[in-house]
C-alpha atoms as a PDB file:
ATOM      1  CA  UNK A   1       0.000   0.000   0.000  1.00  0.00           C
ATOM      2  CA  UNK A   2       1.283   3.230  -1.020  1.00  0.00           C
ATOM      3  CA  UNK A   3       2.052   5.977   1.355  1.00  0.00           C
ATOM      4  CA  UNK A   4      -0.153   8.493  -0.975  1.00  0.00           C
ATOM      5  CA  UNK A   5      -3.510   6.120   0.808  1.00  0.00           C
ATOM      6  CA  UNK A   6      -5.942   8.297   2.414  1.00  0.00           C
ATOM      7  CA  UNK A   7      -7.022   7.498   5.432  1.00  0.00           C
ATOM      8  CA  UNK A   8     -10.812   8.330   6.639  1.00  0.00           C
ATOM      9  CA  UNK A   9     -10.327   9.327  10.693  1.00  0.00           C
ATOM     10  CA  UNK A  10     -14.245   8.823  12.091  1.00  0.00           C
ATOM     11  CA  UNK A  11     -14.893  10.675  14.940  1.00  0.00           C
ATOM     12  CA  UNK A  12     -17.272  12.599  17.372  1.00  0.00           C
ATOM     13  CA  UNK A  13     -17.874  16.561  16.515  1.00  0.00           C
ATOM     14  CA  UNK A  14     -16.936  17.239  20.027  1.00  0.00           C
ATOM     15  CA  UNK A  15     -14.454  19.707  21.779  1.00  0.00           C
ATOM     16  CA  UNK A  16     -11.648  17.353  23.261  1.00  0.00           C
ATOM     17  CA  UNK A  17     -11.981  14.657  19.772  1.00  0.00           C
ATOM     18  CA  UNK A  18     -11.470  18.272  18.226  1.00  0.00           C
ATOM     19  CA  UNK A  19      -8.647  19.312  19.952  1.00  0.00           C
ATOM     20  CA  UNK A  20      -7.175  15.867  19.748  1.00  0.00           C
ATOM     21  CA  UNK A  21      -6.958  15.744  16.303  1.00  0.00           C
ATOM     22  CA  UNK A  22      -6.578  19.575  15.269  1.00  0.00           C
ATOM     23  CA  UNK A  23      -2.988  19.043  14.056  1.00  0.00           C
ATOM     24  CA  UNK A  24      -3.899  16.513  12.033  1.00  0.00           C
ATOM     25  CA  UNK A  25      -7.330  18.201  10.770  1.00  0.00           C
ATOM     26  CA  UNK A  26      -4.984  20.872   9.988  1.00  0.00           C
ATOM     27  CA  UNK A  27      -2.034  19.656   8.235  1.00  0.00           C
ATOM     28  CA  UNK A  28       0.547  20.841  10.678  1.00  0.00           C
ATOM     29  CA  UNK A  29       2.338  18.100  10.900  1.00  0.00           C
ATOM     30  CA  UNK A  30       4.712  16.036   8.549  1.00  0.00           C
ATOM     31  CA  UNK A  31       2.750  12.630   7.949  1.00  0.00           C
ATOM     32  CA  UNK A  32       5.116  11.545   5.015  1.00  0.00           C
ATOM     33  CA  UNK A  33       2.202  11.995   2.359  1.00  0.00           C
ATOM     34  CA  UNK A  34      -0.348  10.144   4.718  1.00  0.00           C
ATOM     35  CA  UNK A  35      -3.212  11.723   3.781  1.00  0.00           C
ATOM     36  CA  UNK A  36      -6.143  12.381   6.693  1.00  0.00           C
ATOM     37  CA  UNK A  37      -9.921  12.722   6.011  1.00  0.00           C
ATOM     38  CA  UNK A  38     -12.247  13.763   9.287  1.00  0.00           C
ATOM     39  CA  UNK A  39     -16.151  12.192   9.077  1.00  0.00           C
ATOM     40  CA  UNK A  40     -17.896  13.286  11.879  1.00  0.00           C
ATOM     41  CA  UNK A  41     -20.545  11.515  13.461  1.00  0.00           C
ATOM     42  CA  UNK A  42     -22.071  11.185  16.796  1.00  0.00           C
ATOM     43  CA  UNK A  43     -20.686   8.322  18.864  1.00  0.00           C
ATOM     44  CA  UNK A  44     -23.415   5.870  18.359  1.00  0.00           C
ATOM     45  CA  UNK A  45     -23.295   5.771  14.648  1.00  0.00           C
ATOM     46  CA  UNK A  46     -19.698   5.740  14.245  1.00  0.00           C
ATOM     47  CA  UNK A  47     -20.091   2.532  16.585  1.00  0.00           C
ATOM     48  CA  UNK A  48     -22.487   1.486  13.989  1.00  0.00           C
ATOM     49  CA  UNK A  49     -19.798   1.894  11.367  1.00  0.00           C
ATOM     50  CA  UNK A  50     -17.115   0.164  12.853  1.00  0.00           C
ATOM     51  CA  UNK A  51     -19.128  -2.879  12.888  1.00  0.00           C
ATOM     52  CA  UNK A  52     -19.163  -2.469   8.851  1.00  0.00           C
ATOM     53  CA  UNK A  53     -15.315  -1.255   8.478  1.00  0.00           C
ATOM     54  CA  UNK A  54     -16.287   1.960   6.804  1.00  0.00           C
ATOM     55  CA  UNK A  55     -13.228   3.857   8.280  1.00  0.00           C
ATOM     56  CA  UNK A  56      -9.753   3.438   8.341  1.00  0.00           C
ATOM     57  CA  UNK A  57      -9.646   5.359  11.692  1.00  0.00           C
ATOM     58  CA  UNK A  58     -12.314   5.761  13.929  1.00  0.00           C
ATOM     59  CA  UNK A  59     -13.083   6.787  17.367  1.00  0.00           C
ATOM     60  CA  UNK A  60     -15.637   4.179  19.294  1.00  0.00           C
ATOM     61  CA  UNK A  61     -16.963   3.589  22.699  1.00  0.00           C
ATOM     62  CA  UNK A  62     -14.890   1.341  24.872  1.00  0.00           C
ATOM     63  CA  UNK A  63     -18.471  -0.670  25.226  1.00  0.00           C
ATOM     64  CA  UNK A  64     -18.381  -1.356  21.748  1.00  0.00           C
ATOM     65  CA  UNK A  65     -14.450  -2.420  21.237  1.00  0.00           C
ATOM     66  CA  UNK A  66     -15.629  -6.010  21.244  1.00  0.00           C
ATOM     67  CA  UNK A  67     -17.902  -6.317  18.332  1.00  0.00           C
ATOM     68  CA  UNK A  68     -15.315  -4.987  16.058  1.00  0.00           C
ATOM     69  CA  UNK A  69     -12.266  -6.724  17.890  1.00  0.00           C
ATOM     70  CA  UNK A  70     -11.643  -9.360  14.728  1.00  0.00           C
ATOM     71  CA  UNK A  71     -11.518  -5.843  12.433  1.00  0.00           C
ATOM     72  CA  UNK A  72     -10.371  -2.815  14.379  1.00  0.00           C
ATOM     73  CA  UNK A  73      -6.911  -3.188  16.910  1.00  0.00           C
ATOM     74  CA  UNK A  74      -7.195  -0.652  19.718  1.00  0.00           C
ATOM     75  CA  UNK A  75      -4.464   1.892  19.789  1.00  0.00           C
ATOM     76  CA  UNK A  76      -2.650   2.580  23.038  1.00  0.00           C
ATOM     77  CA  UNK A  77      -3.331   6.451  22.416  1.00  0.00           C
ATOM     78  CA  UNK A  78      -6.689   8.444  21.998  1.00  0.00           C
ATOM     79  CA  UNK A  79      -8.380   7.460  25.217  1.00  0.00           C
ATOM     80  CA  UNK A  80     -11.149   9.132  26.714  1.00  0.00           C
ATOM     81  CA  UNK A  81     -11.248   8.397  30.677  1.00  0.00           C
ATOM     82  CA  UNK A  82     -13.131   9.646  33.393  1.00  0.00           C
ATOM     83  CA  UNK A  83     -10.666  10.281  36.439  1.00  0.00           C
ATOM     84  CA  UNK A  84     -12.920  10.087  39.120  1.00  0.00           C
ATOM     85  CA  UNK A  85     -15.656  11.336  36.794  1.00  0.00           C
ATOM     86  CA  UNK A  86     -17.756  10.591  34.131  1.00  0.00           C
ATOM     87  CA  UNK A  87     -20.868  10.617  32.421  1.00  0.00           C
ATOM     88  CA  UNK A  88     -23.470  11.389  35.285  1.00  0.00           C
ATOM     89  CA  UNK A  89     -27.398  11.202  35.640  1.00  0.00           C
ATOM     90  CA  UNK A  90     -29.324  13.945  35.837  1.00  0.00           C
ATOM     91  CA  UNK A  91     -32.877  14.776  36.809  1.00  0.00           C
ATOM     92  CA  UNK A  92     -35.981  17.569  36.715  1.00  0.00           C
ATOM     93  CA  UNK A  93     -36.560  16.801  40.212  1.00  0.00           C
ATOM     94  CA  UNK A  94     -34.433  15.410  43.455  1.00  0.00           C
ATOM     95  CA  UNK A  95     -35.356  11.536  43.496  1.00  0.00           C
ATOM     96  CA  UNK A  96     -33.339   9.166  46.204  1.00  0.00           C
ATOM     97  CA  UNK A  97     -31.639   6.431  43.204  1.00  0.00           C
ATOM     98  CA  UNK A  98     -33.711   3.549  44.778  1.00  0.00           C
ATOM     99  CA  UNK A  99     -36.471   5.155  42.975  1.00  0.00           C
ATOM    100  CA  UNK A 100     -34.559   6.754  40.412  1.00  0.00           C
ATOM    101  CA  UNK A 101     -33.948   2.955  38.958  1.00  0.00           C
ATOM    102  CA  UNK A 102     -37.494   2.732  38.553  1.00  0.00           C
ATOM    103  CA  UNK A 103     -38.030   5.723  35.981  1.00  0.00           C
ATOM    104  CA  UNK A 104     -37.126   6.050  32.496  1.00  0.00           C
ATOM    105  CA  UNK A 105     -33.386   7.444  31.764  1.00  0.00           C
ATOM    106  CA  UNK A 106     -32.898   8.857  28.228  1.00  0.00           C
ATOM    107  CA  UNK A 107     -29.467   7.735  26.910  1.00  0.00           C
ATOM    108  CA  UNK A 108     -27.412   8.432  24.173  1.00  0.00           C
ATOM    109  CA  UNK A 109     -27.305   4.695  22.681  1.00  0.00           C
ATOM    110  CA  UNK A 110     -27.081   1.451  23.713  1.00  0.00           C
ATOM    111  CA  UNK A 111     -23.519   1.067  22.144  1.00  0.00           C
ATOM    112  CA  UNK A 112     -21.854   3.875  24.607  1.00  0.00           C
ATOM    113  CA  UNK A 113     -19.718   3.667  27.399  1.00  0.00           C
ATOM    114  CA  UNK A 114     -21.745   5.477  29.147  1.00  0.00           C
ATOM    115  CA  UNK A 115     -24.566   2.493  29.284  1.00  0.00           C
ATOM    116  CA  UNK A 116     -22.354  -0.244  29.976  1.00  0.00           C
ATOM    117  CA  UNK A 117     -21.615   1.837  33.026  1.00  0.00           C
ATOM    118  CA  UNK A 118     -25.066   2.701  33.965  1.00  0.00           C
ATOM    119  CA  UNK A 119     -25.904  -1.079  33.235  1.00  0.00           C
ATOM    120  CA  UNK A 120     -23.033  -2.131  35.847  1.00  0.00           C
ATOM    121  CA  UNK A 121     -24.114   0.767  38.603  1.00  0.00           C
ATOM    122  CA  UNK A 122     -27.963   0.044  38.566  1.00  0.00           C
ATOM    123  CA  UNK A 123     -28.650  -3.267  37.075  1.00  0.00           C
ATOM    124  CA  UNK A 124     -31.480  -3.953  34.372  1.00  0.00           C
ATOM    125  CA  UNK A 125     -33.172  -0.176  33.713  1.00  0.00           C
ATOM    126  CA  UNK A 126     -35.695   1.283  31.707  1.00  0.00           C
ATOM    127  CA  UNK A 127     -34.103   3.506  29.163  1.00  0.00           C
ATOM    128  CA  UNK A 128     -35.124   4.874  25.905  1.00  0.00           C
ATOM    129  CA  UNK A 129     -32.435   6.076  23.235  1.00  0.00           C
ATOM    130  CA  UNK A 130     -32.015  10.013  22.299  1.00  0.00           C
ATOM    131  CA  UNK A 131     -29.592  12.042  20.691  1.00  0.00           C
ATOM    132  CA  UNK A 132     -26.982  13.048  23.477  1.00  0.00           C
ATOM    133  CA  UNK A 133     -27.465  16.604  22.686  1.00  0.00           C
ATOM    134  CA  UNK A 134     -30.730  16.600  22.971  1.00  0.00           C
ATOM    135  CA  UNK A 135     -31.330  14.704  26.331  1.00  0.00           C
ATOM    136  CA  UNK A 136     -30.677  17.607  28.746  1.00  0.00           C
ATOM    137  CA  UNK A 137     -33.663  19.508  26.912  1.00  0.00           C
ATOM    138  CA  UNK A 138     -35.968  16.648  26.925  1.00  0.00           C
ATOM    139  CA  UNK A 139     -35.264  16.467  30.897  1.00  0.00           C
ATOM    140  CA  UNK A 140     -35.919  19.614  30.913  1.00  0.00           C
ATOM    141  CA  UNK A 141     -39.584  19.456  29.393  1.00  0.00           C
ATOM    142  CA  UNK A 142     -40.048  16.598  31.557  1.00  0.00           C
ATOM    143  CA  UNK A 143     -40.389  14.028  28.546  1.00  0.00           C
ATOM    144  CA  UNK A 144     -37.603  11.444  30.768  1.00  0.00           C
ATOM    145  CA  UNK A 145     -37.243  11.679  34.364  1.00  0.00           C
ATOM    146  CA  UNK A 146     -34.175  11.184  33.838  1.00  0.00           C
ATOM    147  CA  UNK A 147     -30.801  11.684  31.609  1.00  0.00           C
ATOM    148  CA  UNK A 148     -27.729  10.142  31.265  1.00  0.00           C
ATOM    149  CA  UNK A 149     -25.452  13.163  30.149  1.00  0.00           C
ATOM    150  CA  UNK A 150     -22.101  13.006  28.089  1.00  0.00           C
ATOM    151  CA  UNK A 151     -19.712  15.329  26.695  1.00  0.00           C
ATOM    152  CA  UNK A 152     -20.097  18.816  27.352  1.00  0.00           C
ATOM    153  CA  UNK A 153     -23.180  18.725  28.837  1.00  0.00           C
ATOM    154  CA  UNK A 154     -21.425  16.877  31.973  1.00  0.00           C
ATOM    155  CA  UNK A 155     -20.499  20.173  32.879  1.00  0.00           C
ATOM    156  CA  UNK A 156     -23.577  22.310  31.618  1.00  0.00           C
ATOM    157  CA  UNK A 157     -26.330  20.373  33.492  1.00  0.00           C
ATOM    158  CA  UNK A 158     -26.446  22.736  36.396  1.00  0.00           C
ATOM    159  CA  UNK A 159     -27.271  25.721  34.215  1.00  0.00           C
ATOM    160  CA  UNK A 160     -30.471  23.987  33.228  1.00  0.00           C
ATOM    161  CA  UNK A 161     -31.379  23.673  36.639  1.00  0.00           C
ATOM    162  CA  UNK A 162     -31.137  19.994  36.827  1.00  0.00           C
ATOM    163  CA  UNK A 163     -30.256  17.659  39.979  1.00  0.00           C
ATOM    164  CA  UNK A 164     -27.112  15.342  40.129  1.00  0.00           C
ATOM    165  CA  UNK A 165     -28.349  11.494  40.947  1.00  0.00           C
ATOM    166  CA  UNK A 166     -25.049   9.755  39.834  1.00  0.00           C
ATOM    167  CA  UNK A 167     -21.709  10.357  38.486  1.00  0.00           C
ATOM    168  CA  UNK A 168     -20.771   6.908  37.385  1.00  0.00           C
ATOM    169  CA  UNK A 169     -17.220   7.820  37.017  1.00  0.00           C
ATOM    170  CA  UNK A 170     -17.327   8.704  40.676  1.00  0.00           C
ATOM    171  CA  UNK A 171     -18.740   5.888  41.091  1.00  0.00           C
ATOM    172  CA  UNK A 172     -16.625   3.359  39.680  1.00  0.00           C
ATOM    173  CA  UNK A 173     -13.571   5.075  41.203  1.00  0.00           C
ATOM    174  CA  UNK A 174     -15.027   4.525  44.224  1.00  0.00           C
ATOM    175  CA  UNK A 175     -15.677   0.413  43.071  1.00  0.00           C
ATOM    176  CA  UNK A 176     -12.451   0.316  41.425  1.00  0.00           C
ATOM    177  CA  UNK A 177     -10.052   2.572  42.230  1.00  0.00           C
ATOM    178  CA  UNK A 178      -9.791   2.970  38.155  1.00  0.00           C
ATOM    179  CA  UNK A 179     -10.226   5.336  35.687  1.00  0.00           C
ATOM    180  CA  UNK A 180     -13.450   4.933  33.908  1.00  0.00           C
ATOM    181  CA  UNK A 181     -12.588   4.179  30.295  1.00  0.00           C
ATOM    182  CA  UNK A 182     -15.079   5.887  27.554  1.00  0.00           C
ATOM    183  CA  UNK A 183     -13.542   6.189  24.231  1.00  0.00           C
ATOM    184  CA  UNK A 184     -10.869   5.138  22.688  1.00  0.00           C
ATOM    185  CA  UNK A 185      -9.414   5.098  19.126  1.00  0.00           C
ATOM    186  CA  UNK A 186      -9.079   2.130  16.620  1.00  0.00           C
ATOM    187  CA  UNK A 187      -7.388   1.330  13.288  1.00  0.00           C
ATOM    188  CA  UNK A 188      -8.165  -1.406  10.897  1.00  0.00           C
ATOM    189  CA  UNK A 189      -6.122  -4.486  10.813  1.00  0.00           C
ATOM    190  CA  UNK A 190      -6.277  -5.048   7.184  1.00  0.00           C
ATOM    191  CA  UNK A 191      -4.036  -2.032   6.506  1.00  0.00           C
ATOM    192  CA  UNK A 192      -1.164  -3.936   7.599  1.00  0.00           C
ATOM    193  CA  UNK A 193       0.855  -4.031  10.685  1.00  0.00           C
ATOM    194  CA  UNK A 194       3.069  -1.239   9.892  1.00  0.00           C
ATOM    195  CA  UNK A 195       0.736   0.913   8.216  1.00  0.00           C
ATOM    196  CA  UNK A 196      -1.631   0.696  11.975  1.00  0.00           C
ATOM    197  CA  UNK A 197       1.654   1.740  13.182  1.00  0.00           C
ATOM    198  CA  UNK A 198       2.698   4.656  11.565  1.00  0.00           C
ATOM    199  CA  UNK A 199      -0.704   5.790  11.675  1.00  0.00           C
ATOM    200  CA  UNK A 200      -0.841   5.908  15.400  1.00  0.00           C
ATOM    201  CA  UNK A 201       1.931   7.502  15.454  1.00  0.00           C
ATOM    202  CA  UNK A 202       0.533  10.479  13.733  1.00  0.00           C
ATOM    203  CA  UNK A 203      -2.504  10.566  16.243  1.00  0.00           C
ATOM    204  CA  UNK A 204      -0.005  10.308  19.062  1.00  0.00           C
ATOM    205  CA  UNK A 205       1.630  13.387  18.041  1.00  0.00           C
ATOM    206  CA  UNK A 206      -1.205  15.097  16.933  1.00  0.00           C
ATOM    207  CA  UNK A 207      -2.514  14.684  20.452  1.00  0.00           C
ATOM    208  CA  UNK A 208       0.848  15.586  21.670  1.00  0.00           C
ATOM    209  CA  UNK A 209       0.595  18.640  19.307  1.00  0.00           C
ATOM    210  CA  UNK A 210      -2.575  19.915  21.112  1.00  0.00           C
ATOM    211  CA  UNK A 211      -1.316  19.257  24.386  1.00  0.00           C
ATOM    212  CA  UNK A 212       2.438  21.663  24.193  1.00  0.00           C
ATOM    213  CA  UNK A 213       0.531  24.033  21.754  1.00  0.00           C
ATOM    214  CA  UNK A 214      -3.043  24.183  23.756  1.00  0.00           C
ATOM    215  CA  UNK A 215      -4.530  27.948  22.894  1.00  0.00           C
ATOM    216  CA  UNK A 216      -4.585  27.239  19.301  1.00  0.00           C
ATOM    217  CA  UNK A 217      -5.878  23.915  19.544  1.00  0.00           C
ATOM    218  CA  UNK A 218      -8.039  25.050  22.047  1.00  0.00           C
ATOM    219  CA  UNK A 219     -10.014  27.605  19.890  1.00  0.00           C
ATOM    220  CA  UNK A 220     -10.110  25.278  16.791  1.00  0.00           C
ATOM    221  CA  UNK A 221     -11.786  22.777  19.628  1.00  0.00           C
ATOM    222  CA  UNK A 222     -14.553  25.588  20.749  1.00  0.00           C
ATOM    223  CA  UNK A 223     -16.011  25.176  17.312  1.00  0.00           C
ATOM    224  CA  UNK A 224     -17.636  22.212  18.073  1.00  0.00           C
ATOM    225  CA  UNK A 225     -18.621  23.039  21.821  1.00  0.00           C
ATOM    226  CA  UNK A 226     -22.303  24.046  20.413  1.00  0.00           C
ATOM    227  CA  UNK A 227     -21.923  27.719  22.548  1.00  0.00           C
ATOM    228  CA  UNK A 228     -19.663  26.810  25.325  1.00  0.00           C
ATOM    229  CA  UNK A 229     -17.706  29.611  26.667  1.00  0.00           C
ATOM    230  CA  UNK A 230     -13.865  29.474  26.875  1.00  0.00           C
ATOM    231  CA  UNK A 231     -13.722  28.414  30.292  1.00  0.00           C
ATOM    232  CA  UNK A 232     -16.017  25.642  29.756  1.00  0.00           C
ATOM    233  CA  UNK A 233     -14.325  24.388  26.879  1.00  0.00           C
ATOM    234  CA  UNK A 234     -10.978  24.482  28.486  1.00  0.00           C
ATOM    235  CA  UNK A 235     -12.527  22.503  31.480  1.00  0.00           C
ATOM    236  CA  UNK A 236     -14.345  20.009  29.445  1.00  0.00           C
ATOM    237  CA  UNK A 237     -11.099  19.191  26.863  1.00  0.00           C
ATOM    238  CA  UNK A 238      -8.931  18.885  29.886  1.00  0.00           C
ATOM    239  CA  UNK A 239     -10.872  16.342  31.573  1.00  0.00           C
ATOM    240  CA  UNK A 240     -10.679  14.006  28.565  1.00  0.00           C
ATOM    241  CA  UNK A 241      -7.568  15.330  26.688  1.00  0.00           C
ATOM    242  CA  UNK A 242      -4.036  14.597  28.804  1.00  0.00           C
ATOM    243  CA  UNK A 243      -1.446  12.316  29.792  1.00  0.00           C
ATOM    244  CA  UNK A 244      -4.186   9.153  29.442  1.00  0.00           C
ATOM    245  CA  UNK A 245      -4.566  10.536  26.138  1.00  0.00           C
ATOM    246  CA  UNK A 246      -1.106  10.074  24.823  1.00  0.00           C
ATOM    247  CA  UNK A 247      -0.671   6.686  26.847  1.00  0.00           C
ATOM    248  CA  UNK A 248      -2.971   4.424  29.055  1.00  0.00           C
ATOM    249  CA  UNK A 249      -0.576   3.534  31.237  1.00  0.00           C
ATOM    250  CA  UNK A 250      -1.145   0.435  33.206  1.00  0.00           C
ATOM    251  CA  UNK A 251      -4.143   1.270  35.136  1.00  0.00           C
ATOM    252  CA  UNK A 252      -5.715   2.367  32.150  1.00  0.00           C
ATOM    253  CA  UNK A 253      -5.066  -1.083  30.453  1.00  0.00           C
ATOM    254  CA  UNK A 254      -6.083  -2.631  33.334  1.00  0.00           C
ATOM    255  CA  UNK A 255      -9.297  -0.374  33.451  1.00  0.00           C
ATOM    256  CA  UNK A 256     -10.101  -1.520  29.799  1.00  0.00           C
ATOM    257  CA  UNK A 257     -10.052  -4.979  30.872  1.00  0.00           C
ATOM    258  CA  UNK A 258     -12.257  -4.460  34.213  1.00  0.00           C
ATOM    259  CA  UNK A 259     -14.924  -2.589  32.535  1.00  0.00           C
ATOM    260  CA  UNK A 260     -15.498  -4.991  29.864  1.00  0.00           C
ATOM    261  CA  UNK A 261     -14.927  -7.633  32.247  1.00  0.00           C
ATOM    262  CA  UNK A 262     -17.726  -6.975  33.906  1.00  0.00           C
ATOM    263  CA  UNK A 263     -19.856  -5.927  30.923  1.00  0.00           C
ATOM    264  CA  UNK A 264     -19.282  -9.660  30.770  1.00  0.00           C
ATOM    265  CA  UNK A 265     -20.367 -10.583  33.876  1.00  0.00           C
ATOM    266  CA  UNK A 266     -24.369  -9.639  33.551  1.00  0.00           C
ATOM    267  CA  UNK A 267     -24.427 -10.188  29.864  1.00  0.00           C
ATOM    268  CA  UNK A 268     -24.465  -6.865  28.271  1.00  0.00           C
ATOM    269  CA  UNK A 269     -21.017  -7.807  26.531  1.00  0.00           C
ATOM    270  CA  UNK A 270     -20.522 -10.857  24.480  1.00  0.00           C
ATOM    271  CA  UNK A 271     -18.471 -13.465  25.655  1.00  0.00           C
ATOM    272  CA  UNK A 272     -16.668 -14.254  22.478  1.00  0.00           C
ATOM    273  CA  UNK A 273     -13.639 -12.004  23.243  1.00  0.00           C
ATOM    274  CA  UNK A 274     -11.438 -13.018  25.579  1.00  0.00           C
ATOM    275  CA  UNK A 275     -11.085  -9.210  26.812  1.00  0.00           C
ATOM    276  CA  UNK A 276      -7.391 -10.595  29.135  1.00  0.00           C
ATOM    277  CA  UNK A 277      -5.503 -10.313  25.804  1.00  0.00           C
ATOM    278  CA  UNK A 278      -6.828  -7.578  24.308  1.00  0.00           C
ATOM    279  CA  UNK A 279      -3.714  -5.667  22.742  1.00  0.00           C
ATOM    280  CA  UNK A 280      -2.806  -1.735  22.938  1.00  0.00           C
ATOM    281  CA  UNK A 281      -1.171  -0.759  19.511  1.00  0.00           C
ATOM    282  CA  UNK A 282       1.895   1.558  20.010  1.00  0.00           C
ATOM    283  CA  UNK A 283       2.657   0.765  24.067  1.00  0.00           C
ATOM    284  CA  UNK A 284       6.646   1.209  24.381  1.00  0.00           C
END
């Protein structure tokens, strides 16, 4: 395969997959004629299309890593993990979470991260599937009673006058004493082992890019904050943009494993991988 490919790079039109790839999206770095093309999608469909291999490059939910396991290799860069936080439950009204369970959460798919750890909190619940950016208003109208919130809107909520029930990052920290993973990037096997390399190689350093050069990237990532403020942004791209970003590290290996572990465990994850030897592409 030539180096002149293109390579598709699927991926949420958020703030921090923004600022994570803005060096790329940008051309400001030397990718020896590798050629980058940004689709973006919300995170449930690009799930969708990593189960077909429509990307070369995509960003999916950590949930979904396993149905596309025998396609996609997971690189050991491009993580998004809740340190002690994570996607949290809102409400219109305070509710104590024993009846909270009981009510209808709107969610932003049944693919997401953000399920699997709602599913592993609370058990079987009733939830119905919205568009994430639409869930905090339909809270708000009192169509759900409840909402489980992700990206920006984890720090937004309160503005809408909305009450905390869970942060299931908290949460699992608290279960765990792990990092709660959410996202992570992938690259498709049949490219070639050294092709998957050098390609995470240029997402490593784009992300390292954004991180020792973070005003510019910054306000290229504010685009896609639908109206956040400056503060907000840089809050909300530091939480999921930093060191975890460029590397797992062991405990965020090990927090890969866990979670889908115990997706496992009450059925929500298929068995068929054996998630213990799951590899990281690019770990030194």
């Amino acid at each position: 395969m030539g180096e002149e490919y293109v390579f598709r790079i699927g991926h949420s039109p958020d703030p921090d997959d923004a600022f994570m790839f803005h060096a790329l999206t940008t051309g400001l770095l030397d990718t020896q004629g590798r050629k980058y093309v940004h689709e973006l999608y919300e995170i449930e469909q690009l799930n969708r299309y990593a189960l077909e291999g429509k990307f070369e490059v995509s960003a999916v939910s950590i949930h979904s890593y396993p149905t596309i396991a025998d396609r996609y290799q997971l690189m050991n860069c491009g993580a998004s993990m809740g340190e002690g936080y994570g996607p949290i439950l809102v409400s219109r009204t305070e509710l104590p979470p024993d009846e909270a369970k009981t009510r209808t959460i709107a969610i932003p798919g049944l693919g997401t991260s953000a399920y699997l750890a709602l599913r592993i909190a609370w058990g079987d619940v009733d939830v119905h599937v919205v568009p994430f950016d639409q869930i905090i208003p339909a809270v708000v109208r009192g169509e759900y009673d409840l909402g489980l919130i992700i990206h920006e809107g984890q720090i937004t909520w309160a503005n809408e006058g909305l009450h905390l029930i869970l942060d299931l990052g908290a949460w699992w920290y608290d279960r765990t004493g792990l990092p709660l993973p959410l996202g992570g990037n992938v690259v498709r096997k049949d490219l070639g082992d050294d092709i998957c390399q050098k390609v995470t190689d240029d997402i490593r350093r784009s992300i390292q890019y954004s991180l020792s050069n973070p005003d510019s990237a910054l306000e290229f990532a504010k685009l896609w904050g639908r109206g956040i403020d400056d503060d907000t942004n840089r809050e909300f791209v530091g939480m999921y943009v930093n060191e975890r970003t460029l590397d797992y590290g062991e405990e965020g290996r090990e927090a890969v494993r866990r979670f889908l572990i115990e997706g496992q465990n009450i059925g929500v994850v298929g068995s068929s991988l054996d998630v213990s030897k799951i590899e990281f592409l690019g770990v030194e």
